[in-house]
C-alpha atoms as a PDB file:
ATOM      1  CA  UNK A   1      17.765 -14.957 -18.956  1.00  0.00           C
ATOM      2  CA  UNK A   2      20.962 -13.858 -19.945  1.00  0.00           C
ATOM      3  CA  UNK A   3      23.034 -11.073 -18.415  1.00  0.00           C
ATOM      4  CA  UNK A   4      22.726  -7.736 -19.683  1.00  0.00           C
ATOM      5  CA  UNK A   5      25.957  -5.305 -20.237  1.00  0.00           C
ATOM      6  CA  UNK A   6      24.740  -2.512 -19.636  1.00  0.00           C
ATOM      7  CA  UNK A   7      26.721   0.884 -18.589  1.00  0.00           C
ATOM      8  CA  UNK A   8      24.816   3.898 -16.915  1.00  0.00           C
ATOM      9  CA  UNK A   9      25.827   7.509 -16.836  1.00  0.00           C
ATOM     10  CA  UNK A  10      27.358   8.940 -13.048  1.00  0.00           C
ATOM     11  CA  UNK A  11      24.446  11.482 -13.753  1.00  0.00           C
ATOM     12  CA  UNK A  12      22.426   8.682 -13.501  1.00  0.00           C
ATOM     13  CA  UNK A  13      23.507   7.350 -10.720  1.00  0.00           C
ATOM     14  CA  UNK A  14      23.981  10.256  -9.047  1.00  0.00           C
ATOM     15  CA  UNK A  15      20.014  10.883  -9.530  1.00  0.00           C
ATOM     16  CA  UNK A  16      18.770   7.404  -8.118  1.00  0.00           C
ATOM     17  CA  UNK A  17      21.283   8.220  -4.955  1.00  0.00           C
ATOM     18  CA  UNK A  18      19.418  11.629  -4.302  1.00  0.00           C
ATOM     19  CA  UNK A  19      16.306   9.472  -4.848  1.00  0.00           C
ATOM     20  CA  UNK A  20      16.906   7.358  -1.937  1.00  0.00           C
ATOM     21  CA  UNK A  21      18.706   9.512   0.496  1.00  0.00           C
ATOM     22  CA  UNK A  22      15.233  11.534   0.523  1.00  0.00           C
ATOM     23  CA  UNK A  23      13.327   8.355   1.072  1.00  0.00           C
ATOM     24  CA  UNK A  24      11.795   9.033  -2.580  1.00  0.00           C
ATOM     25  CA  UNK A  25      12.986   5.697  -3.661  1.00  0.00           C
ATOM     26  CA  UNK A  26      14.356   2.088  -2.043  1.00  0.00           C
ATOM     27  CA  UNK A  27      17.432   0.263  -3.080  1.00  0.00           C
ATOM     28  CA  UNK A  28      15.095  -2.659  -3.393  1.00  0.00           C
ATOM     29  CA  UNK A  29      12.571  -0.769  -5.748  1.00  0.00           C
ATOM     30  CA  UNK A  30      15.654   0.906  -7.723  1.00  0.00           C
ATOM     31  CA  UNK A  31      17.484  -2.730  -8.144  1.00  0.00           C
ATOM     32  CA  UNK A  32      13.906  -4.608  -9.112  1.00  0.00           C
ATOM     33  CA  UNK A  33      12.967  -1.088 -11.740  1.00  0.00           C
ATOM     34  CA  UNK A  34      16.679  -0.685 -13.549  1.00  0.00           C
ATOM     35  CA  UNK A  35      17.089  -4.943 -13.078  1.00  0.00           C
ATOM     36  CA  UNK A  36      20.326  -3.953 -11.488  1.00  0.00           C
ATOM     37  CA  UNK A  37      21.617  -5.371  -8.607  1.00  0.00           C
ATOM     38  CA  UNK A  38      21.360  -4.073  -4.829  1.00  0.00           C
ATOM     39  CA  UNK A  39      24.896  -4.757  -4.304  1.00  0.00           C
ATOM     40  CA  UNK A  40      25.751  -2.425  -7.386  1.00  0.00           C
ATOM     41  CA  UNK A  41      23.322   0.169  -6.318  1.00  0.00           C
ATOM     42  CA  UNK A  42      25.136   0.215  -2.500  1.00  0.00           C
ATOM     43  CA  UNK A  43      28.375   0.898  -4.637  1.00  0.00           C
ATOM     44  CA  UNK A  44      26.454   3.912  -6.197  1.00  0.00           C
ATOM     45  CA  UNK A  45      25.361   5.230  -2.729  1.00  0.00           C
ATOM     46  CA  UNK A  46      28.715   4.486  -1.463  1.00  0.00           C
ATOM     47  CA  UNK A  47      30.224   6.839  -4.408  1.00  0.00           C
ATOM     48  CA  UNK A  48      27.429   9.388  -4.890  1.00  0.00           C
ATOM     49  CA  UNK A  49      25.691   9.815  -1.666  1.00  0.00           C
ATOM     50  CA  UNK A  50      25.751  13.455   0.132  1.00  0.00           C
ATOM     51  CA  UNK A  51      25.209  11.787   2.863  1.00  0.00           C
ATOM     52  CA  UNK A  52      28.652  10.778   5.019  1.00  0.00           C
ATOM     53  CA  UNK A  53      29.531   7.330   5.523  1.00  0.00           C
ATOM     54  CA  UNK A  54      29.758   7.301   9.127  1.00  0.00           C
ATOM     55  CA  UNK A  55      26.683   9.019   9.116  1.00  0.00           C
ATOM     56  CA  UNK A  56      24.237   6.447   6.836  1.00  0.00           C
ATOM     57  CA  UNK A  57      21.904   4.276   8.269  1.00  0.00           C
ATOM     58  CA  UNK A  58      20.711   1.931   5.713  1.00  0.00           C
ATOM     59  CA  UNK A  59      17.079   1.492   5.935  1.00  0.00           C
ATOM     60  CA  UNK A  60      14.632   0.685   3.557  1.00  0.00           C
ATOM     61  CA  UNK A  61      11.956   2.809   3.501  1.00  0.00           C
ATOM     62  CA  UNK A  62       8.773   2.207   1.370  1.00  0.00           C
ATOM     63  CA  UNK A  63       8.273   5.095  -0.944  1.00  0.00           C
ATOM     64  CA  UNK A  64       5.434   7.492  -0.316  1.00  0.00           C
ATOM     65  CA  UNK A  65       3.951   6.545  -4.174  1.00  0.00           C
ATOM     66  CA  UNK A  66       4.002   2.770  -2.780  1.00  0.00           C
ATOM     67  CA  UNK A  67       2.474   4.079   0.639  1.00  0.00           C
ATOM     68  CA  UNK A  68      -0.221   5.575  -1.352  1.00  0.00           C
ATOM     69  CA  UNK A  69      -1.011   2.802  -3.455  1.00  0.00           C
ATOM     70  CA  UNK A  70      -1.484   0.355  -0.024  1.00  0.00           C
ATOM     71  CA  UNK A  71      -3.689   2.592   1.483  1.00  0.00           C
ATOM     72  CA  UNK A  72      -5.346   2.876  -1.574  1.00  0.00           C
ATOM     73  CA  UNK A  73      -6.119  -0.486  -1.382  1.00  0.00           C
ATOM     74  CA  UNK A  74      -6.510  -1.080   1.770  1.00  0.00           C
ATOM     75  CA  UNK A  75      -9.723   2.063   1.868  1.00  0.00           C
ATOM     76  CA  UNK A  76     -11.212   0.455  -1.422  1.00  0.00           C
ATOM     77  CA  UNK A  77     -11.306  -3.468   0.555  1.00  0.00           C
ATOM     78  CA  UNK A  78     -12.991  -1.590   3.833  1.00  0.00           C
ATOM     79  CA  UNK A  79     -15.112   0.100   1.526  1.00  0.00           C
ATOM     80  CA  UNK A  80     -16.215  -2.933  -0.227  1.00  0.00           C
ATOM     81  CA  UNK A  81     -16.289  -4.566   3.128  1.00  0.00           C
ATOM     82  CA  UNK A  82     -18.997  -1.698   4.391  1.00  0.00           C
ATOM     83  CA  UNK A  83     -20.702  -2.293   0.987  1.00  0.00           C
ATOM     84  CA  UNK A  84     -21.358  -5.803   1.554  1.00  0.00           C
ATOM     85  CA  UNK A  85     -22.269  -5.380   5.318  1.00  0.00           C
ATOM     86  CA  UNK A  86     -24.984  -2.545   4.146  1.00  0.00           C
ATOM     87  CA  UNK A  87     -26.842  -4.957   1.804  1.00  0.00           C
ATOM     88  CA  UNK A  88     -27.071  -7.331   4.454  1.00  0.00           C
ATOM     89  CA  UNK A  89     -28.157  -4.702   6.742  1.00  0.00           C
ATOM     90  CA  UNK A  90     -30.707  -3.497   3.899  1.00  0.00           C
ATOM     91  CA  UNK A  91     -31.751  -7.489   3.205  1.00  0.00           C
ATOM     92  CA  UNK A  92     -32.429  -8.098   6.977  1.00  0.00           C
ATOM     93  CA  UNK A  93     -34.460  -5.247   7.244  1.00  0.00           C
ATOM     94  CA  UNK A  94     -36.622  -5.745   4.117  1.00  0.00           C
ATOM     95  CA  UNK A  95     -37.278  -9.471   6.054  1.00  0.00           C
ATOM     96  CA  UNK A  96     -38.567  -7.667   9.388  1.00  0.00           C
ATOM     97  CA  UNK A  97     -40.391  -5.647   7.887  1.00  0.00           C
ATOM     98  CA  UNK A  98     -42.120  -8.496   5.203  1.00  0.00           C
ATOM     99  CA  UNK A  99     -42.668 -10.499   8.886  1.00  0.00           C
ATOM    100  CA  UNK A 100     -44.198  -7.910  10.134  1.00  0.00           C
ATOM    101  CA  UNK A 101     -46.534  -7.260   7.665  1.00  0.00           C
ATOM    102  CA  UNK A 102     -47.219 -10.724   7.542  1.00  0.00           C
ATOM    103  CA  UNK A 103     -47.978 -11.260  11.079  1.00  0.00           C
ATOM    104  CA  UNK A 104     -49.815  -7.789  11.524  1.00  0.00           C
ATOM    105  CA  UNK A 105     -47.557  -6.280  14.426  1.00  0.00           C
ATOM    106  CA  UNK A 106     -44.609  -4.820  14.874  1.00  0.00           C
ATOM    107  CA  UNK A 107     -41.787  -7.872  14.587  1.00  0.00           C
ATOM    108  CA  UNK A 108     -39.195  -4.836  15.263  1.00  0.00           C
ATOM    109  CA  UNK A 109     -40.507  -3.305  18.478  1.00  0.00           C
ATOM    110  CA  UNK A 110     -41.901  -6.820  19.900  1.00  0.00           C
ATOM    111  CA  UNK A 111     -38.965  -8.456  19.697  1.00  0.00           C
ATOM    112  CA  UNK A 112     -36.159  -5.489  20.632  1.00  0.00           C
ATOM    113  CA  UNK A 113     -33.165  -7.163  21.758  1.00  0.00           C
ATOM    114  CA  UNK A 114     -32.277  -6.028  25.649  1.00  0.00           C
ATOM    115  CA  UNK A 115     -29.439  -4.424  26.573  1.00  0.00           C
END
């Protein structure tokens, strides 16, 4: 892949710093979007942040979109998890109650598991 000259405005830059000192936005995720690198995005915090130097903490914080789209995920594998676990819940009963039918008592109540 070749190298890309490419030249972006201080307004620019000056909107991706806001971006990340509110936590909005990671150097990471800016670097990886704009194919820029981290090192040249540091220089842009270094020049445009509000922040002070002696003040910044680096940190990388995931963005609250990205946040969103984990626990997204993470809700729709439980739910699928609970799906799954409810039609073997629903299969096991059908069984008992086929067995009992079959044997002409009550497979559920004879054979209650004790505590």
């Amino acid at each position: 892949m070749k190298n890309k000259n490419r030249r972006f405005s201080a307004a620019f830059k000056k909107e991706k710093v806001d971006l990340i000192d509110q936590g909005k936005l990671s150097v990471k995720e800016l670097s990886e979007i704009y194919e820029v690198s981290e090192t040249a995005v540091y220089r842009w915090i270094k020049k445009f942040s509000k922040i002070a130097r002696d003040e910044r903490v680096i940190v990388e914080k995931t963005s609250e979109a990205k946040k969103n789209i984990d626990l997204a995920k993470k809700i729709r594998e439980l739910e699928q998890s609970i799906g799954q676990k409810q039609l073997e819940l629903d299969y096991y009963k059908s069984i008992v109650e086929l067995i009992s039918k079959e044997a002409g008592e009550d497979v559920k109540k004879k054979y209650k598991p004790r505590p």
